[in-house]
N, C-alpha and C. Protein backbone atom coordinates (compact mmCIF):
# COMPACT_ATOMS: atom_id res chain seq x y z
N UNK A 1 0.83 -1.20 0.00
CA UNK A 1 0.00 0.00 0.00
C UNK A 1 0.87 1.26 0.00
N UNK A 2 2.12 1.16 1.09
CA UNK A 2 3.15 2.26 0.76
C UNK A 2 3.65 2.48 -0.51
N UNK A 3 3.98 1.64 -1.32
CA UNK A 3 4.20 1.77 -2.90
C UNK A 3 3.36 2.30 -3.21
N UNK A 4 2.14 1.89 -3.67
CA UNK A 4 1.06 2.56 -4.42
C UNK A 4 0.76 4.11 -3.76
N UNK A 5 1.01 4.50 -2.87
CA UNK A 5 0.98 6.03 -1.98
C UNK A 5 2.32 6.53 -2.75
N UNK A 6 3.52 6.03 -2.89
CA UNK A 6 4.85 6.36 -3.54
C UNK A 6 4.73 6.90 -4.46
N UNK A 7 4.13 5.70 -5.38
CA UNK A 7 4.18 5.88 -7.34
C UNK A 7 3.17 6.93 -7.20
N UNK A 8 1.79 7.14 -6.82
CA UNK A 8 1.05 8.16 -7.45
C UNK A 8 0.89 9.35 -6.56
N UNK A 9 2.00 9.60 -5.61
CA UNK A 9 2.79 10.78 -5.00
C UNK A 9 3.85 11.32 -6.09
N UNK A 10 4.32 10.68 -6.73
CA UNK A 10 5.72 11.52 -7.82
C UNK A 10 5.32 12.12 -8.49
N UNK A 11 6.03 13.24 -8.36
CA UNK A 11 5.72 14.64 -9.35
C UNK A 11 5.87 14.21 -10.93
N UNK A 12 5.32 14.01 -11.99
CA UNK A 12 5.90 13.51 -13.36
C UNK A 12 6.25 14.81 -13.58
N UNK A 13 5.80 16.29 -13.81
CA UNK A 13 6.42 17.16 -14.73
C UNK A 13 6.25 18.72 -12.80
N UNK A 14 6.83 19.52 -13.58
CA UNK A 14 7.62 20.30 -12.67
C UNK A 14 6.06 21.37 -12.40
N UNK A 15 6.01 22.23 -10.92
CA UNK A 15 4.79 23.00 -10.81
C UNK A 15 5.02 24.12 -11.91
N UNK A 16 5.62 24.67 -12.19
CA UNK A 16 5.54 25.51 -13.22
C UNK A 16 4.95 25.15 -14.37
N UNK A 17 5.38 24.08 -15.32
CA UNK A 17 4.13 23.79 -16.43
C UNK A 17 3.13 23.06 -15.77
N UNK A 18 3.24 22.38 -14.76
CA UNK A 18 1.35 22.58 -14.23
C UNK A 18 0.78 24.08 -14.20
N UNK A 19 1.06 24.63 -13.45
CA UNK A 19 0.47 25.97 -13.75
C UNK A 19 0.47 26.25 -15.16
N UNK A 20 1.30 26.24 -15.68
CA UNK A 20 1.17 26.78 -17.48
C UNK A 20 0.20 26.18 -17.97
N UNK A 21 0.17 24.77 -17.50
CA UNK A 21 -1.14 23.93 -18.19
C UNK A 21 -2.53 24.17 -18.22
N UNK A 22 -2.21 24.32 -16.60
CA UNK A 22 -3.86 24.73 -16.22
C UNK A 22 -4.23 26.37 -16.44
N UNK A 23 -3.50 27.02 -17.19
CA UNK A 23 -3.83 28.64 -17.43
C UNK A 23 -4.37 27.98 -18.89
N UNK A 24 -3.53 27.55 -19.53
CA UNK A 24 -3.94 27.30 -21.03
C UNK A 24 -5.12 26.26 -21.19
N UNK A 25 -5.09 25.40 -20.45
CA UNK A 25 -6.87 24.79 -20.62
C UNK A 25 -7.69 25.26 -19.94
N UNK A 26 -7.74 26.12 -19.25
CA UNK A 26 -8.66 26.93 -18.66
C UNK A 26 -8.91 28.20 -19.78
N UNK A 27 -8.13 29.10 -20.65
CA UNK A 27 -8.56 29.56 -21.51
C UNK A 27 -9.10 29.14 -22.69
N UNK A 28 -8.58 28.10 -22.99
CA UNK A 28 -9.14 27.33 -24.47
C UNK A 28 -10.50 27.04 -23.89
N UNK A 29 -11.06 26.39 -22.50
CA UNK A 29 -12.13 26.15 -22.16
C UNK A 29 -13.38 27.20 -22.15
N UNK A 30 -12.59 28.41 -21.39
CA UNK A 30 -13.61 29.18 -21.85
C UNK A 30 -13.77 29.89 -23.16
N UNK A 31 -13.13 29.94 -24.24
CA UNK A 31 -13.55 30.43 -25.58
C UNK A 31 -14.27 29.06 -26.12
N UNK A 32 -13.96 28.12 -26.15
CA UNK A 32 -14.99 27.14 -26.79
C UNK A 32 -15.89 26.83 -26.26
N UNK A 33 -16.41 27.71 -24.79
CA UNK A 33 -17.85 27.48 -24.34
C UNK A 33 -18.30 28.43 -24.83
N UNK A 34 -17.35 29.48 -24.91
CA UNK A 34 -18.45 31.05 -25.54
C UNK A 34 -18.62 30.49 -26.83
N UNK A 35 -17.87 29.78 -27.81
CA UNK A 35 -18.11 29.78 -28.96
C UNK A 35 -19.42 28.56 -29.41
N UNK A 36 -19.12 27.43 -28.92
CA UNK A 36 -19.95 26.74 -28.84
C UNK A 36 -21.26 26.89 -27.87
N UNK A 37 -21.27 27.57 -27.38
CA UNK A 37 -23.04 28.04 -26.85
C UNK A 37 -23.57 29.14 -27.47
N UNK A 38 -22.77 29.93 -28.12
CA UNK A 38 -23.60 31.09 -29.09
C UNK A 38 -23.87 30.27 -30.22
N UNK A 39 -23.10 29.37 -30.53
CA UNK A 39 -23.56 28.67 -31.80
C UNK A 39 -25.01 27.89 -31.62
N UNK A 40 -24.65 27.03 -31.04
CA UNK A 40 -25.91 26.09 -30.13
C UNK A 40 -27.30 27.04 -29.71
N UNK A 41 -27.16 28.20 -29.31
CA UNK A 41 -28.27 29.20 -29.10
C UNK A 41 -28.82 29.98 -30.51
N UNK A 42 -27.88 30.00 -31.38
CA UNK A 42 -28.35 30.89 -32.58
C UNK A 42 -29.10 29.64 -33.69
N UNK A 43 -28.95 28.04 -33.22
CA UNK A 43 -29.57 27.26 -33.64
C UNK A 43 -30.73 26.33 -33.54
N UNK A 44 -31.36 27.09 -32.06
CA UNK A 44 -32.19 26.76 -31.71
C UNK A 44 -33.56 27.86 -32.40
N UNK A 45 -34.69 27.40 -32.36
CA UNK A 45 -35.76 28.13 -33.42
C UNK A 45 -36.67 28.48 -32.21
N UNK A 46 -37.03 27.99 -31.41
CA UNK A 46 -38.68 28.37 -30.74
C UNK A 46 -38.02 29.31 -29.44
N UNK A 47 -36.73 29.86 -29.39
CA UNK A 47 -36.84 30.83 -28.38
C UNK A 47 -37.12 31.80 -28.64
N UNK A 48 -37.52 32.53 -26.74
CA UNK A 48 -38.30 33.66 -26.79
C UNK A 48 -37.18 34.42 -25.84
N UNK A 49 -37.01 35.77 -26.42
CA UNK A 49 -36.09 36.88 -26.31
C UNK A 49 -35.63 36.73 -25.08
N UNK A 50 -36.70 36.49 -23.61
CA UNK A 50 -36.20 36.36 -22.64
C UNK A 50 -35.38 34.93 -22.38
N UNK A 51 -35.52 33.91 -22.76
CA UNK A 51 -34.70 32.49 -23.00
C UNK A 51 -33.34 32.68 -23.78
N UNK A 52 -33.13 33.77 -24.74
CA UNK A 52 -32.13 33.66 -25.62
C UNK A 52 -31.47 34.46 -24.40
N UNK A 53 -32.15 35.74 -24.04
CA UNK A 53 -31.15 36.92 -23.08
C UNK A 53 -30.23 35.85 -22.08
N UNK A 54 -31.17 34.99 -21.45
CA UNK A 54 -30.73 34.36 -20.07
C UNK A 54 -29.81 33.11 -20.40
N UNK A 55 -29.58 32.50 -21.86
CA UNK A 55 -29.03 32.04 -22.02
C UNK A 55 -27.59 32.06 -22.94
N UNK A 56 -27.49 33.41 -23.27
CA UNK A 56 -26.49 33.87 -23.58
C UNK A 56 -25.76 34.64 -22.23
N UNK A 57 -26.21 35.01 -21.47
CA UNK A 57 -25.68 35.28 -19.75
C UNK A 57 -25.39 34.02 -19.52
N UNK A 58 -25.90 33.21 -19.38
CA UNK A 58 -25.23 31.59 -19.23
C UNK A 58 -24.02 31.66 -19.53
N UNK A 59 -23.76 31.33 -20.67
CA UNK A 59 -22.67 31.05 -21.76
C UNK A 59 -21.87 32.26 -21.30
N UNK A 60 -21.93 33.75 -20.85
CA UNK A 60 -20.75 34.61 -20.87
C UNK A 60 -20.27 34.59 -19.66
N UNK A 61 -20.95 33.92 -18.38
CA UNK A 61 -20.87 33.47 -17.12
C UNK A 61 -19.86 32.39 -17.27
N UNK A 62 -20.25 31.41 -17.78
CA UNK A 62 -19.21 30.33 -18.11
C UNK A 62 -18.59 30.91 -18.16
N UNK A 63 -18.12 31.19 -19.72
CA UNK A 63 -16.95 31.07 -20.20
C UNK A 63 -16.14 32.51 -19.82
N UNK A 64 -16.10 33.80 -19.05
CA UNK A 64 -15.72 34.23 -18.10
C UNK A 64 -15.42 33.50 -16.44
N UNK A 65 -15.67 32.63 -16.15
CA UNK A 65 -15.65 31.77 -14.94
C UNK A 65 -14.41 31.18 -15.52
N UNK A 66 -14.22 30.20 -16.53
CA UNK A 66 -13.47 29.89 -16.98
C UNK A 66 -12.08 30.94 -17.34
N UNK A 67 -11.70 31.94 -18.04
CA UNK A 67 -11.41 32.67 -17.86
C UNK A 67 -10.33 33.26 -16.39
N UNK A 68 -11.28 33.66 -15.59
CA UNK A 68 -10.43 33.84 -14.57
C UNK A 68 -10.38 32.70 -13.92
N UNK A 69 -10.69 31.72 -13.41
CA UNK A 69 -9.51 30.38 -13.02
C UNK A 69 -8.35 30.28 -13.79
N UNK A 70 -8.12 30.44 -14.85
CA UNK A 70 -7.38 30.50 -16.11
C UNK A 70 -6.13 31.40 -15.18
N UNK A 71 -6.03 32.43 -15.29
CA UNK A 71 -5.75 33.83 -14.45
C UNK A 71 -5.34 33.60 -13.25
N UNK A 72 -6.22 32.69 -12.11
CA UNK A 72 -5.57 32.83 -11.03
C UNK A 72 -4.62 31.51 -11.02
N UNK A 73 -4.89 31.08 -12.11
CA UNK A 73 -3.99 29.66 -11.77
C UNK A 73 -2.45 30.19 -12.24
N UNK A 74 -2.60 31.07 -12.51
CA UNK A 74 -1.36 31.51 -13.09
C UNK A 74 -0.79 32.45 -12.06
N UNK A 75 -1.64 33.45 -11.13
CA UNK A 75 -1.25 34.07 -9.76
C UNK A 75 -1.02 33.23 -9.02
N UNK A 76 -1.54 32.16 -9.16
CA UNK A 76 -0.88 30.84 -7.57
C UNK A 76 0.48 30.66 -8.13
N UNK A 77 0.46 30.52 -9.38
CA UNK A 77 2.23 30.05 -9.60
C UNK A 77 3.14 31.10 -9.61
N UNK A 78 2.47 32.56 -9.30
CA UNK A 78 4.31 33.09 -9.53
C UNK A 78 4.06 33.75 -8.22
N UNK A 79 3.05 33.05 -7.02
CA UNK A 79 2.73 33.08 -5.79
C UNK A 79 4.19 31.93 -5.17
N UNK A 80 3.74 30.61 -5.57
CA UNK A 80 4.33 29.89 -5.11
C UNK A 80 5.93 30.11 -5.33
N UNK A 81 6.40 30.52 -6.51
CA UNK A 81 7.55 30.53 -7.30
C UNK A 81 8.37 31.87 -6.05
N UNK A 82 7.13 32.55 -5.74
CA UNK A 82 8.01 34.01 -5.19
C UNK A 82 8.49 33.42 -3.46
N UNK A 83 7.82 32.24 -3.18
CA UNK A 83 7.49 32.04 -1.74
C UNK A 83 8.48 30.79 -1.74
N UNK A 84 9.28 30.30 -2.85
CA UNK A 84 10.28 29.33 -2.67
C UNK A 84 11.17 29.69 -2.91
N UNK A 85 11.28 31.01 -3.48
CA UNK A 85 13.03 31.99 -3.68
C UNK A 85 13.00 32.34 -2.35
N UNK A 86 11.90 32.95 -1.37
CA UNK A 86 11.82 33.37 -0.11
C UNK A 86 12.77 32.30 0.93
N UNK A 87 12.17 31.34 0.47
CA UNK A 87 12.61 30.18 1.90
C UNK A 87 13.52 29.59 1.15
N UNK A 88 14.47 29.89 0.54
CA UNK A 88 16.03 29.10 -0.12
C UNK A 88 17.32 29.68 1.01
N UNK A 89 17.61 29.05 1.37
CA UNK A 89 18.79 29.98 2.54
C UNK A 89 19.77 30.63 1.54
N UNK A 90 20.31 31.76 2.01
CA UNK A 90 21.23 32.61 1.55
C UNK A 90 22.53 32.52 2.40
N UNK A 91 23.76 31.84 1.49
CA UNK A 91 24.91 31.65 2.32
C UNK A 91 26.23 32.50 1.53
């Protein structure tokens, strides 16, 4: 059981491109929700003005939500990055 706690404890790639990662699929995520729900809404036929309004606020909610996670995932990393030059001893 200590093995299996071992192997899927190891870091495979370094926190910095995790953070890079998760900024960049967090933006691609939210433009292809804005893009794909205006599409999906401009293809629907029996809505009524107030259904289209509230569901295009949907979609800019998303994909703004998306957006800034995007953003802060990228303030946690040059959070963390500033807070491990901090605690490196100086000799």
């Amino acid at each position: 059981m200590e093995r299996i706690k071992r192997l899927l404890g190891r870091q495979v790639v370094s926190e910095t491109s995790e953070g890079r990662l998760a900024q960049i699929t967090s933006y691609v995520a939210g433009v292809a929700i804005l893009v794909l729900g205006v599409l999906k809404l401009g293809r629907l036929e029996s809505l009524t003005e107030k259904e289209l309004f509230f569901g295009l606020l949907l979609v800019l909610c998303f994909s703004t939500l998306c957006i800034v996670l995007g953003h802060l995932s990228w303030l946690v990393q040059l959070v963390k990055e500033s807070n491990s030059e901090r605690s490196l001893p100086t000799e």
